[in-house]
N, C-alpha and C. Protein backbone atom coordinates (compact mmCIF):
# COMPACT_ATOMS: atom_id res chain seq x y z
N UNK A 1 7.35 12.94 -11.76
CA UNK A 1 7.44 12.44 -10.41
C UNK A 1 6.85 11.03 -10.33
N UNK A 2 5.80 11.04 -11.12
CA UNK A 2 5.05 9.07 -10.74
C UNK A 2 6.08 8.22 -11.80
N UNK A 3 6.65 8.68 -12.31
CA UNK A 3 7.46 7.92 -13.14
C UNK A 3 8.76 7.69 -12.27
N UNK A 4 9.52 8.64 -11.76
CA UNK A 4 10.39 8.61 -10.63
C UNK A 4 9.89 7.43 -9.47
N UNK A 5 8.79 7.73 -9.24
CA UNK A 5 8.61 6.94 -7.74
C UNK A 5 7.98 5.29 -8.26
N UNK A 6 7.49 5.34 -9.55
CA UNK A 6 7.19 4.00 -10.03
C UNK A 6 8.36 3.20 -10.03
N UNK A 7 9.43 3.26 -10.84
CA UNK A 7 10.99 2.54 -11.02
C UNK A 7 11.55 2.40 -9.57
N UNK A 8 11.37 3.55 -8.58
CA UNK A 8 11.99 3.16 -7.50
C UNK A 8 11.96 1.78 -6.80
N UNK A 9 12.45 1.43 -5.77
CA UNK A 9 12.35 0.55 -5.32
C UNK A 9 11.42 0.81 -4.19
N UNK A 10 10.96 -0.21 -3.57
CA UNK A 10 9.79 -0.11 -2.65
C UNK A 10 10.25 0.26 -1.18
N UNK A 11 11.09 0.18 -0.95
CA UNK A 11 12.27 0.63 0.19
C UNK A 11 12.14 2.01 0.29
N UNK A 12 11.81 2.95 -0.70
CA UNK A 12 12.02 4.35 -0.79
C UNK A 12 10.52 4.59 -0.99
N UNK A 13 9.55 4.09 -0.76
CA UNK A 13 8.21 4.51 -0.41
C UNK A 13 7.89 5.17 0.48
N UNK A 14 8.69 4.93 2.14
CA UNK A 14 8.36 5.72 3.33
C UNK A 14 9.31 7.19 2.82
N UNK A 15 10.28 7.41 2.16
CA UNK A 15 10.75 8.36 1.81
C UNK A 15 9.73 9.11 1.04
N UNK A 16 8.96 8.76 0.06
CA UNK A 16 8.33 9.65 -0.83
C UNK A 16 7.59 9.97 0.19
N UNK A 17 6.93 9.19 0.81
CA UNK A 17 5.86 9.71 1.51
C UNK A 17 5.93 11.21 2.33
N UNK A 18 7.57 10.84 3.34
CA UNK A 18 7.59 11.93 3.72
C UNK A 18 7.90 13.44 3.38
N UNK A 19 8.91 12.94 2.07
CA UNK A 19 8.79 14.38 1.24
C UNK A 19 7.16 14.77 0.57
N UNK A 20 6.59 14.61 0.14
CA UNK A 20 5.21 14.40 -0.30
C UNK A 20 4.13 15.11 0.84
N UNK A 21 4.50 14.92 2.05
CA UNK A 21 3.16 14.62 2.89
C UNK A 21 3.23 16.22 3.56
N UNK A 22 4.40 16.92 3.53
CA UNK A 22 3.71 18.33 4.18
C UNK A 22 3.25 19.34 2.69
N UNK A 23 3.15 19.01 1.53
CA UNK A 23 2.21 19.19 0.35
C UNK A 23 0.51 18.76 0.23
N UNK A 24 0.05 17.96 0.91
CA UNK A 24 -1.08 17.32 0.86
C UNK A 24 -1.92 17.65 2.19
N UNK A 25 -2.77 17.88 2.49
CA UNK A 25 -3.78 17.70 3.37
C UNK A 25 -4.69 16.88 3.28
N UNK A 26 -4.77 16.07 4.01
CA UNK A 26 -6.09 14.67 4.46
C UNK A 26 -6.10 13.76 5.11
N UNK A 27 -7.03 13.10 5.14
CA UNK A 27 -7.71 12.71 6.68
C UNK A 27 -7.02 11.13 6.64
N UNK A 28 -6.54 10.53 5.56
CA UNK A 28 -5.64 9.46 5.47
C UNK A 28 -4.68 9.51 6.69
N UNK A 29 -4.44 8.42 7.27
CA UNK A 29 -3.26 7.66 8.01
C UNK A 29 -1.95 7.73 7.58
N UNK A 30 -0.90 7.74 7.79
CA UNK A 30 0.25 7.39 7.43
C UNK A 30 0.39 5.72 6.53
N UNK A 31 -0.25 5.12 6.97
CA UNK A 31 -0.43 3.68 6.75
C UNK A 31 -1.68 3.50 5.46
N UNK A 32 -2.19 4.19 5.69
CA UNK A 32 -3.40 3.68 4.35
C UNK A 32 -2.47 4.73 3.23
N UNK A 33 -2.24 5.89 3.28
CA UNK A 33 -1.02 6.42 2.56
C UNK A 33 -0.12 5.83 2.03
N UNK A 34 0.58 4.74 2.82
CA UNK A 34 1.32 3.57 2.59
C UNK A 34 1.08 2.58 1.59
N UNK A 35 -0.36 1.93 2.03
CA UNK A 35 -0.82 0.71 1.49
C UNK A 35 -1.30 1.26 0.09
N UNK A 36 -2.06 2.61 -0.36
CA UNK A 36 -2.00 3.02 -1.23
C UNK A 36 -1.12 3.44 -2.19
N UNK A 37 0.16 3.52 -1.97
CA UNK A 37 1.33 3.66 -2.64
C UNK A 37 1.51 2.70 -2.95
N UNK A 38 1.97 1.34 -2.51
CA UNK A 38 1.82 0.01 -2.23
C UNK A 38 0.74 -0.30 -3.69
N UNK A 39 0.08 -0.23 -3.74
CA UNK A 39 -0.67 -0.50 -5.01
C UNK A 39 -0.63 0.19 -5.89
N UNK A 40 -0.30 1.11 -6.09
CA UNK A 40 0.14 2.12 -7.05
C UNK A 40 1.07 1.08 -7.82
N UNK A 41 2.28 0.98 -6.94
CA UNK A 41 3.19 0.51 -7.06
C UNK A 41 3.52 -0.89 -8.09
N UNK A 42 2.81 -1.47 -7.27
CA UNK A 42 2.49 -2.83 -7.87
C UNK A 42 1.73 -3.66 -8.39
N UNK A 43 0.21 -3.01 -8.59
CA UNK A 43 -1.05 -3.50 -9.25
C UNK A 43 -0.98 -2.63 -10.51
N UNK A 44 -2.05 -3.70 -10.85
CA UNK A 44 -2.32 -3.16 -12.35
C UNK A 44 -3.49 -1.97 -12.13
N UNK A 45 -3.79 -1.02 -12.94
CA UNK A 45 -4.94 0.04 -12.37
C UNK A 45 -5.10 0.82 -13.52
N UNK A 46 -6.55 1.55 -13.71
CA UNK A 46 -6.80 2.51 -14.57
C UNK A 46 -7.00 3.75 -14.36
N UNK A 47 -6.80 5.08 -15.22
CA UNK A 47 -6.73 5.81 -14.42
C UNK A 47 -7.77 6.85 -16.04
N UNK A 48 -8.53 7.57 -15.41
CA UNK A 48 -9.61 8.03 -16.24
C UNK A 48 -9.50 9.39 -16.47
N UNK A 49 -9.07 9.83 -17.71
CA UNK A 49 -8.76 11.39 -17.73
C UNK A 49 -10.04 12.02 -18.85
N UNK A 50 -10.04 13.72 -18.69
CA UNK A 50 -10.72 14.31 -19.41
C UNK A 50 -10.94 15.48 -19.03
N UNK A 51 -11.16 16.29 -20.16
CA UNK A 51 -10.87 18.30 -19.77
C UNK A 51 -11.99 18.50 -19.88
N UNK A 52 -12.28 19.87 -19.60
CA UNK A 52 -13.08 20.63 -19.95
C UNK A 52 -12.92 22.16 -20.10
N UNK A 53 -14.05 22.51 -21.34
CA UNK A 53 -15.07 21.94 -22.15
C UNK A 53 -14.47 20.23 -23.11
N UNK A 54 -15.35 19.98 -23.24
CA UNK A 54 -15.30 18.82 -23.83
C UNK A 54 -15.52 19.23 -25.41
N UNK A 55 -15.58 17.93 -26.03
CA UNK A 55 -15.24 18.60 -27.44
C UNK A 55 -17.56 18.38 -28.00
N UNK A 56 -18.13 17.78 -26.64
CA UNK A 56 -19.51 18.16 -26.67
C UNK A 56 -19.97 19.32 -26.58
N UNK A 57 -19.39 20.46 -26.26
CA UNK A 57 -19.69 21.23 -25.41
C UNK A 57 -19.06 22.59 -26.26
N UNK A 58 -18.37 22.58 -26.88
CA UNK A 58 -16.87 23.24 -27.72
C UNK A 58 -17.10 23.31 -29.14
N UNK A 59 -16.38 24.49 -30.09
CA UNK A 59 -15.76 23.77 -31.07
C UNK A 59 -15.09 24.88 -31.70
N UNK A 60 -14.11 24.13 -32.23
CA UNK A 60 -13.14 24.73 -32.54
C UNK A 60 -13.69 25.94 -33.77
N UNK A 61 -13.09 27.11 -33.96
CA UNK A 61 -13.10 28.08 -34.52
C UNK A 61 -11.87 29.07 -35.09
N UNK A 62 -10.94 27.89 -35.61
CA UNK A 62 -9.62 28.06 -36.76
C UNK A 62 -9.00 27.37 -36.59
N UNK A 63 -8.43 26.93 -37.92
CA UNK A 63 -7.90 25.93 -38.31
C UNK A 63 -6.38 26.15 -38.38
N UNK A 64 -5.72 27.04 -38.42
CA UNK A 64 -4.61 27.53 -38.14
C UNK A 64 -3.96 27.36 -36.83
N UNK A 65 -5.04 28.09 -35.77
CA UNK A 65 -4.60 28.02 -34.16
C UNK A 65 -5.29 27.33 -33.02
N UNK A 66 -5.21 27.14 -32.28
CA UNK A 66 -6.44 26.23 -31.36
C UNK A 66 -6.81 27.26 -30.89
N UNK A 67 -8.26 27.72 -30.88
CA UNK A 67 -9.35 28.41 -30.36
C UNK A 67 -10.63 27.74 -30.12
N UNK A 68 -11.14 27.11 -29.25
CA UNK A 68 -11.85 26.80 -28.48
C UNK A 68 -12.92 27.54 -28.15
N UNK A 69 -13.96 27.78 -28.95
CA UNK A 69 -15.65 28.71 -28.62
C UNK A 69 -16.19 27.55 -27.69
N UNK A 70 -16.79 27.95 -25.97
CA UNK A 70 -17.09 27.25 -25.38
C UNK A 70 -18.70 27.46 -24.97
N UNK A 71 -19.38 26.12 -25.09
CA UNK A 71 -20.98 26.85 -24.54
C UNK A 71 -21.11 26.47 -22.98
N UNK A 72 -21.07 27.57 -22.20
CA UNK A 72 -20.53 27.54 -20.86
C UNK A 72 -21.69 26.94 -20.18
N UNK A 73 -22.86 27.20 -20.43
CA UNK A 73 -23.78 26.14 -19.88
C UNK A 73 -23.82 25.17 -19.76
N UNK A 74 -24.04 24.22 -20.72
CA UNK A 74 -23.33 23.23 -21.31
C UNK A 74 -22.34 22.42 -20.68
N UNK A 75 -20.79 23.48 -20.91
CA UNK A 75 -19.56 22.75 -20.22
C UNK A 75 -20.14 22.51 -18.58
N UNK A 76 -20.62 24.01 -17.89
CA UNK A 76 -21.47 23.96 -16.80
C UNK A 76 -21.77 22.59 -16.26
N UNK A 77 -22.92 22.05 -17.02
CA UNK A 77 -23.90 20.75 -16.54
C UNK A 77 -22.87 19.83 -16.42
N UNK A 78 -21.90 19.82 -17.70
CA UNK A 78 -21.30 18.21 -17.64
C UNK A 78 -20.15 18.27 -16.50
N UNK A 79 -19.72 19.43 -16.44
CA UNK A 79 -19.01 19.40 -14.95
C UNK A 79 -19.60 19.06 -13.35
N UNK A 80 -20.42 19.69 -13.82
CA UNK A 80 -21.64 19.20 -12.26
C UNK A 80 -21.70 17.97 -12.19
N UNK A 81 -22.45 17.30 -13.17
CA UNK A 81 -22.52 15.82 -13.22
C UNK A 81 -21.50 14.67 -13.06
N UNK A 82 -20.04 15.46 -13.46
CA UNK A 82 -19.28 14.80 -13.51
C UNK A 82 -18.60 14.92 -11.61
N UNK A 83 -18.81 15.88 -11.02
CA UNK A 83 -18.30 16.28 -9.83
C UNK A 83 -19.10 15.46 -8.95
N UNK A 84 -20.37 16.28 -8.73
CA UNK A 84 -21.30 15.66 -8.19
C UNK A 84 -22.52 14.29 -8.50
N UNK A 85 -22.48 14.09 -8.99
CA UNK A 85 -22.84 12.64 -9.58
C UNK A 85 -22.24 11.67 -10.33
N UNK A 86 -20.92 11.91 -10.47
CA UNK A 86 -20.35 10.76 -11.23
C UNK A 86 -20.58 10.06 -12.39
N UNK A 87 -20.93 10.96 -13.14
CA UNK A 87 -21.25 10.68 -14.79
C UNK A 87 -20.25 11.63 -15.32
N UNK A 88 -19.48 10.74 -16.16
CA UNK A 88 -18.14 11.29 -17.11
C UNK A 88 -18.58 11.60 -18.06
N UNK A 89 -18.28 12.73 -18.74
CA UNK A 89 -18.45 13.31 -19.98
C UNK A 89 -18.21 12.43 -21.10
N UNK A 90 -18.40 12.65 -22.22
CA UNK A 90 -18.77 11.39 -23.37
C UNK A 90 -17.42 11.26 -23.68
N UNK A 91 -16.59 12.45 -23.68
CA UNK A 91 -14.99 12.01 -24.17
C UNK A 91 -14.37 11.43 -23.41
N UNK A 92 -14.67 11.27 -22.14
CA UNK A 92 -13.59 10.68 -21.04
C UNK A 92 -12.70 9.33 -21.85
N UNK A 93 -11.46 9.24 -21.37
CA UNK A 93 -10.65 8.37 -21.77
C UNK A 93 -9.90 7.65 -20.75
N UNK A 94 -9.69 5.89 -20.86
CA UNK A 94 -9.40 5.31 -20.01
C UNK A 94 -8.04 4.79 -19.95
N UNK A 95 -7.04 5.08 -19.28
CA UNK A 95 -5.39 4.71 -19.49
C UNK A 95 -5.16 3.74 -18.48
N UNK A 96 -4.83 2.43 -19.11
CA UNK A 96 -4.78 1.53 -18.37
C UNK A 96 -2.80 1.33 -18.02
N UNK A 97 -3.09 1.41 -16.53
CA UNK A 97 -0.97 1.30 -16.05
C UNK A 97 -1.12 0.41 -15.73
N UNK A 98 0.46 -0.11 -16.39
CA UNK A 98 0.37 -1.13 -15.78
C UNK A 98 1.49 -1.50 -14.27
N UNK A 99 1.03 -2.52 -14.16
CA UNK A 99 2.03 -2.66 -12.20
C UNK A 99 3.29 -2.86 -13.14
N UNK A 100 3.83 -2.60 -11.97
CA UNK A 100 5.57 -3.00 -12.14
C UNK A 100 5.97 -4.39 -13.28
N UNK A 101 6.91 -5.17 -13.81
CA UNK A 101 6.68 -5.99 -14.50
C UNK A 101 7.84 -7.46 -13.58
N UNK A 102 7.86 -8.43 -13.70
CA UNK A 102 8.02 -9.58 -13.47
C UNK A 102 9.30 -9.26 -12.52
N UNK A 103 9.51 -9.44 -11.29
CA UNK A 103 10.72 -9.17 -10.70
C UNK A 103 11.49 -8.60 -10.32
N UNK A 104 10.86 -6.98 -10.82
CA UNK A 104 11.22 -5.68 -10.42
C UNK A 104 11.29 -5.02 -9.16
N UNK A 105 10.48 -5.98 -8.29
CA UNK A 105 10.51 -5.87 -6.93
C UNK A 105 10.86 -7.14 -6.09
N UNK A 106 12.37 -6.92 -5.19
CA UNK A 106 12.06 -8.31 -4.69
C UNK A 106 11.64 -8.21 -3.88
């Protein structure tokens, strides 16, 4: 779908929106909804991913299949921290998108 609505043209933004918007609940405007698509769209931006357990927290236990032994305490804290205080786990990884490219929008 963000790949769909990235290529689109910017004309079909109030469209996504409204297919999109009886899926979502929040306290956003129609318009900051907007202006946020709007940059999606066309800025450059990073976007910060990472699971859990982490591979701090984990470890694998066969080499054949993925099995995942997790120390739930552990995964526990770094989720807290990461929720409620905003400290990313040590694996977090940063994917930088990029905006649209030279002319793609007139």
């Amino acid at each position: 779908m963000y790949d769909k609505v990235r290529t689109a043209s910017l004309v079909d933004l109030p469209n996504y929106i409204a297919q999109l918007s009886p899926f979502v609940k929040t306290s956003l405007t129609y318009d900051e909804i907007f202006d946020l698509g709007l940059k999606v769209l066309t800025e450059e931006f990073s976007i910060k991913g990472t699971h859990f357990p982490t591979v701090n927290t984990s470890e694998e236990i066969s080499k054949s299949e993925w099995y995942i032994k997790m120390d739930k305490p552990a995964t526990v804290d770094e989720l807290h921290d990461y929720i409620y205080r905003d400290i990313p786990p040590k694996n977090t990884e940063t994917f930088l998108q990029q905006g649209p490219s030279e002319g793609q929008y007139p």
